[in-house]
Protein backbone atom coordinates (compact mmCIF):
# COMPACT_ATOMS: atom_id res chain seq x y z
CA UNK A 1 3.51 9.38 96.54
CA UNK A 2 3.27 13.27 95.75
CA UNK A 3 1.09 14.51 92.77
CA UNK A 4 2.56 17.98 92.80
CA UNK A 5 0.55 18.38 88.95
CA UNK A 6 -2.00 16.84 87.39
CA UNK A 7 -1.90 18.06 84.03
CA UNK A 8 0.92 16.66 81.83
CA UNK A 9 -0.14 17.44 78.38
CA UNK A 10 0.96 13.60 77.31
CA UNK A 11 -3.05 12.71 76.33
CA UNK A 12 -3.12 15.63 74.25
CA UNK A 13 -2.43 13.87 70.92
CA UNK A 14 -4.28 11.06 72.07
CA UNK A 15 -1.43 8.86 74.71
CA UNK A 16 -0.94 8.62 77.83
CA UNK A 17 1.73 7.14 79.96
CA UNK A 18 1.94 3.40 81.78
CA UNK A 19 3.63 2.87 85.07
CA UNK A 20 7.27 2.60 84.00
CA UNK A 21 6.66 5.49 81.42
CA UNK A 22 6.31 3.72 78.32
CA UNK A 23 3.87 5.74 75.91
CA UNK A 24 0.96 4.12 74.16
CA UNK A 25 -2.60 4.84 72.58
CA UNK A 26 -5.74 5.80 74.86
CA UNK A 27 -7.42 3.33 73.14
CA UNK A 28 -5.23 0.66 73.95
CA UNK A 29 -6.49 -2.98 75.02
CA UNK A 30 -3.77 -2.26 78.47
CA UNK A 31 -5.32 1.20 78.72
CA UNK A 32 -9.04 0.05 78.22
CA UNK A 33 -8.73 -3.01 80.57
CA UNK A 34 -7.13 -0.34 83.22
CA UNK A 35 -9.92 2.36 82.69
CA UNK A 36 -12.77 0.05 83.09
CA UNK A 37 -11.40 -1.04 86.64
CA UNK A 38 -11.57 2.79 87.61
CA UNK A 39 -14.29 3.34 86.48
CA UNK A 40 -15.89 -0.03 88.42
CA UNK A 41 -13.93 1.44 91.57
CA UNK A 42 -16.36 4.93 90.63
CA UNK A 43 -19.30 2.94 90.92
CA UNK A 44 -18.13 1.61 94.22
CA UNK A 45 -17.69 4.77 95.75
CA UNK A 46 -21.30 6.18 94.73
CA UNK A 47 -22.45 2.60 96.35
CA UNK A 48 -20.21 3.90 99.57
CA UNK A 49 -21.65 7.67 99.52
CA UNK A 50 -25.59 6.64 99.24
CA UNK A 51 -25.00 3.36 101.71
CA UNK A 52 -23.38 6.23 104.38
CA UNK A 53 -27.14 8.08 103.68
CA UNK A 54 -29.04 5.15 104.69
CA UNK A 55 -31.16 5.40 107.78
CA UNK A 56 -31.05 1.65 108.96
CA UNK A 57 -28.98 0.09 111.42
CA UNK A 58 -25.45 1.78 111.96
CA UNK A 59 -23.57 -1.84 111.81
CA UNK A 60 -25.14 -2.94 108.61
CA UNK A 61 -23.86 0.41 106.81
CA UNK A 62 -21.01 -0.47 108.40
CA UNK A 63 -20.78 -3.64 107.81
CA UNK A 64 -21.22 -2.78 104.06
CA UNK A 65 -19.13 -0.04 103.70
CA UNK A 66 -16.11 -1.87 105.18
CA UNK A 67 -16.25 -4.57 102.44
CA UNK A 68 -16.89 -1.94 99.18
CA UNK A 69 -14.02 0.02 100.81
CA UNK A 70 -11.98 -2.97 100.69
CA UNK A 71 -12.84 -3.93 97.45
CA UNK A 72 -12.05 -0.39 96.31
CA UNK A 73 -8.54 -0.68 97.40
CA UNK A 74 -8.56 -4.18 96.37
CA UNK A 75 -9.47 -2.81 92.73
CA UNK A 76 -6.83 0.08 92.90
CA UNK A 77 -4.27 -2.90 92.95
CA UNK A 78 -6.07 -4.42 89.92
CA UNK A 79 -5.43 -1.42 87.94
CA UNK A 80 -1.79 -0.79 89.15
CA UNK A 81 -1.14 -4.44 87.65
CA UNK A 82 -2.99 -4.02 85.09
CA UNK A 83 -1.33 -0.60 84.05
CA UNK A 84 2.10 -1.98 84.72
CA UNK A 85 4.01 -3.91 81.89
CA UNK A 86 6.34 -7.29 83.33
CA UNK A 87 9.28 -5.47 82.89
CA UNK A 88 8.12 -2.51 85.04
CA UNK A 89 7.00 -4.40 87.66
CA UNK A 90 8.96 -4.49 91.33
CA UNK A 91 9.56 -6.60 93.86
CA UNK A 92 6.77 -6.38 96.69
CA UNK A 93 4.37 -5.02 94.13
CA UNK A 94 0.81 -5.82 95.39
CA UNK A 95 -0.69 -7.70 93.25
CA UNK A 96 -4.53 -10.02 93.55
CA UNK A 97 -3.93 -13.28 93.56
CA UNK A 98 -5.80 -16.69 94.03
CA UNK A 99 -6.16 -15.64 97.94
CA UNK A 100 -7.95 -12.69 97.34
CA UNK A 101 -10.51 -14.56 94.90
CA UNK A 102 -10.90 -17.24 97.84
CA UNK A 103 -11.50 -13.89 100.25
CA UNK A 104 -14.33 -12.68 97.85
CA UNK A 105 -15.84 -16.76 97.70
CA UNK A 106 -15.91 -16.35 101.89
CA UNK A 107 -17.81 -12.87 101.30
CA UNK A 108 -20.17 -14.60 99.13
CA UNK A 109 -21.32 -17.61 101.01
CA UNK A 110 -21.49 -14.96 104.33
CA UNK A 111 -23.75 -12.63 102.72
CA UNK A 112 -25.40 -15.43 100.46
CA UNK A 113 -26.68 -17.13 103.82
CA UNK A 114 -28.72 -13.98 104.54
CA UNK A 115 -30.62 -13.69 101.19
CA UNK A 116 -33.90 -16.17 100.55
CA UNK A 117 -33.16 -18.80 97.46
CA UNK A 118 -34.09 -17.47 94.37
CA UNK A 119 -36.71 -17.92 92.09
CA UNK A 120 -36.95 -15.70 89.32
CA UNK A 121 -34.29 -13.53 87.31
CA UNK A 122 -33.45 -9.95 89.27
CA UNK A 123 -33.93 -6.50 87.49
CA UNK A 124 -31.59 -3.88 88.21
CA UNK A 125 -32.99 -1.02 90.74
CA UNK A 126 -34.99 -0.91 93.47
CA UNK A 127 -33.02 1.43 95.55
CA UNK A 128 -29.94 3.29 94.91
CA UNK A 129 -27.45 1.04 96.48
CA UNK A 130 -28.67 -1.91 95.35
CA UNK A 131 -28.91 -0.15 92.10
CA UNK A 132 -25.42 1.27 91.83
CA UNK A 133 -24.02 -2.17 93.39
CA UNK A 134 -26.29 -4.28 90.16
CA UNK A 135 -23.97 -1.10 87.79
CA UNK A 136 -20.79 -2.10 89.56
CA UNK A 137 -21.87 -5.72 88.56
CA UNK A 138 -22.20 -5.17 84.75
CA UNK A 139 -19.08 -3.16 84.70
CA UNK A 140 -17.13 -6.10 86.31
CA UNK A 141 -17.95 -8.36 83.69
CA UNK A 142 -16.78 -5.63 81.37
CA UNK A 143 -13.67 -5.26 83.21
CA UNK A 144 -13.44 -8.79 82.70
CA UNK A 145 -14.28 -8.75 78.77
CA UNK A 146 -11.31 -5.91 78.72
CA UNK A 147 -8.80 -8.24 80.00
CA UNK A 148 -9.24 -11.23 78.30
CA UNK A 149 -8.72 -8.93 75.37
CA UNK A 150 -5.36 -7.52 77.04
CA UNK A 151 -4.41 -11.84 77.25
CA UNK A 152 -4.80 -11.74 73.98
CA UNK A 153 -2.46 -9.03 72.91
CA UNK A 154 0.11 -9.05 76.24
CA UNK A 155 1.89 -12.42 77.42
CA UNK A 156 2.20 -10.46 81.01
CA UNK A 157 -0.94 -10.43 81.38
CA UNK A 158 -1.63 -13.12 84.59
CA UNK A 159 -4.59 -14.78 85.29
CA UNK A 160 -4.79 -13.39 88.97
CA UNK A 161 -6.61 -10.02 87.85
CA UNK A 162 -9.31 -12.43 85.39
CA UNK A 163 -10.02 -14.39 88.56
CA UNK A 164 -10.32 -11.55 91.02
CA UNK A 165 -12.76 -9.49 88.69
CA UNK A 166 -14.58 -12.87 88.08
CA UNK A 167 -15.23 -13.35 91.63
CA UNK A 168 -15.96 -9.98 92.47
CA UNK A 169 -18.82 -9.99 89.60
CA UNK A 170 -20.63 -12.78 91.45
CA UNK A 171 -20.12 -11.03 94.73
CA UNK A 172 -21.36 -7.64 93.38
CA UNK A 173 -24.68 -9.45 92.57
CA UNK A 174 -24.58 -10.96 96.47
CA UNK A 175 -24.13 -7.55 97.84
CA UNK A 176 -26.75 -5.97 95.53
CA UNK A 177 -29.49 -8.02 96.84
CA UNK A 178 -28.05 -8.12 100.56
CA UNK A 179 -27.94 -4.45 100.32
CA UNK A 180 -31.37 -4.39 98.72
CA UNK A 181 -32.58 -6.38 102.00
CA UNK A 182 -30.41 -4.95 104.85
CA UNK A 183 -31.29 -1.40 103.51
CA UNK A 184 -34.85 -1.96 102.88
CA UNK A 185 -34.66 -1.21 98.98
CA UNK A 186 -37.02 -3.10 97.25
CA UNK A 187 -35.46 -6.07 94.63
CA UNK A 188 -37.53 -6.19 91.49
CA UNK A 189 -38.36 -9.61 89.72
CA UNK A 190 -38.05 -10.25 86.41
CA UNK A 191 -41.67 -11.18 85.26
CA UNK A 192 -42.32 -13.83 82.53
CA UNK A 193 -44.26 -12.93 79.40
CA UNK A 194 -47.51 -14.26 79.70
């Protein structure tokens, strides 16, 4: 693929193109669903760009960095489908299915086994990959409030793209606090009133 120009002047009054080139609103459920995947993949990256920063052991940044950018491609694919109406779509497209959900459940036990039980409710922050990683989380389960909405409008709408963002939600919240203690960030606790 060659992007030879990026502007197209098609969002100007307010639309914007879907794979196949059929023209609909900004604000549409498809184009809403698509945009909050992108903008989870975003997140991703600034988890990728402070996790390179850190100044712990080479494998764990590593280690880390290999599943977000996996996850980031994994999520480009979510948005293709998502962006890509039944009619449009071609044989061979990639598309996440229930294999890639069970991937994300392996993740999740691996880097569950690492973290101590818990005991109270976590608060967002402590460090900035754990931090941007507990952001990604949130705007999963947005991604996923986007798409049921999409079901509701669009019949081509499949469930593989709900599972795969449900998955990933719980693993984002794994990875925050095995990032929090592989990198040293601190986890905050949630501290009951009274």
């Amino acid at each position: 693929m060659r992007i030879t120009k990026v502007y197209t002047r098609v969002g100007d009054k307010g639309t914007t193109r879907l794979v196949g080139g059929a023209e609909i609103a900004k604000d549409h459920a498809r184009i809403e669903a698509y945009g909050t995947v992108d903008e989870l993949n975003t997140i991703l990256g600034l988890a990728r760009t402070f996790n390179a920063r850190s100044e712990v052991d080479a494998d764990v940044v590593a280690t880390l960095d290999a599943t977000l950018a996996h996850l980031q491609n994994d999520l480009f694919n979510v948005g293709a489908d998502l962006a890509t109406p039944a009619a449009d779509r071609w044989p061979g497209m990639i598309r996440v299915d229930a294999d890639d959900a069970t991937r994300l459940e392996g993740w999740i036990d691996t880097y569950n086994a690492d973290l101590p039980p818990l005991k109270e409710f976590i608060l967002p922050g402590g460090g900035p990959v754990g931090a941007f990683l507990h952001q990604a989380r949130t705007v999963c389960r947005r991604a996923e409030r986007r798409v049921v909405t999409l079901q509701h409008t669009a019949d081509d709408v499949g469930d593989g793209c709900m599972v795969y963002l449900n998955r990933l939600s719980d693993l984002l919240f794994v990875l925050s606090r095995w990032a929090a203690k592989a990198l040293g960030e601190t986890e905050y606790f949630w501290s009951k009133p009274g």
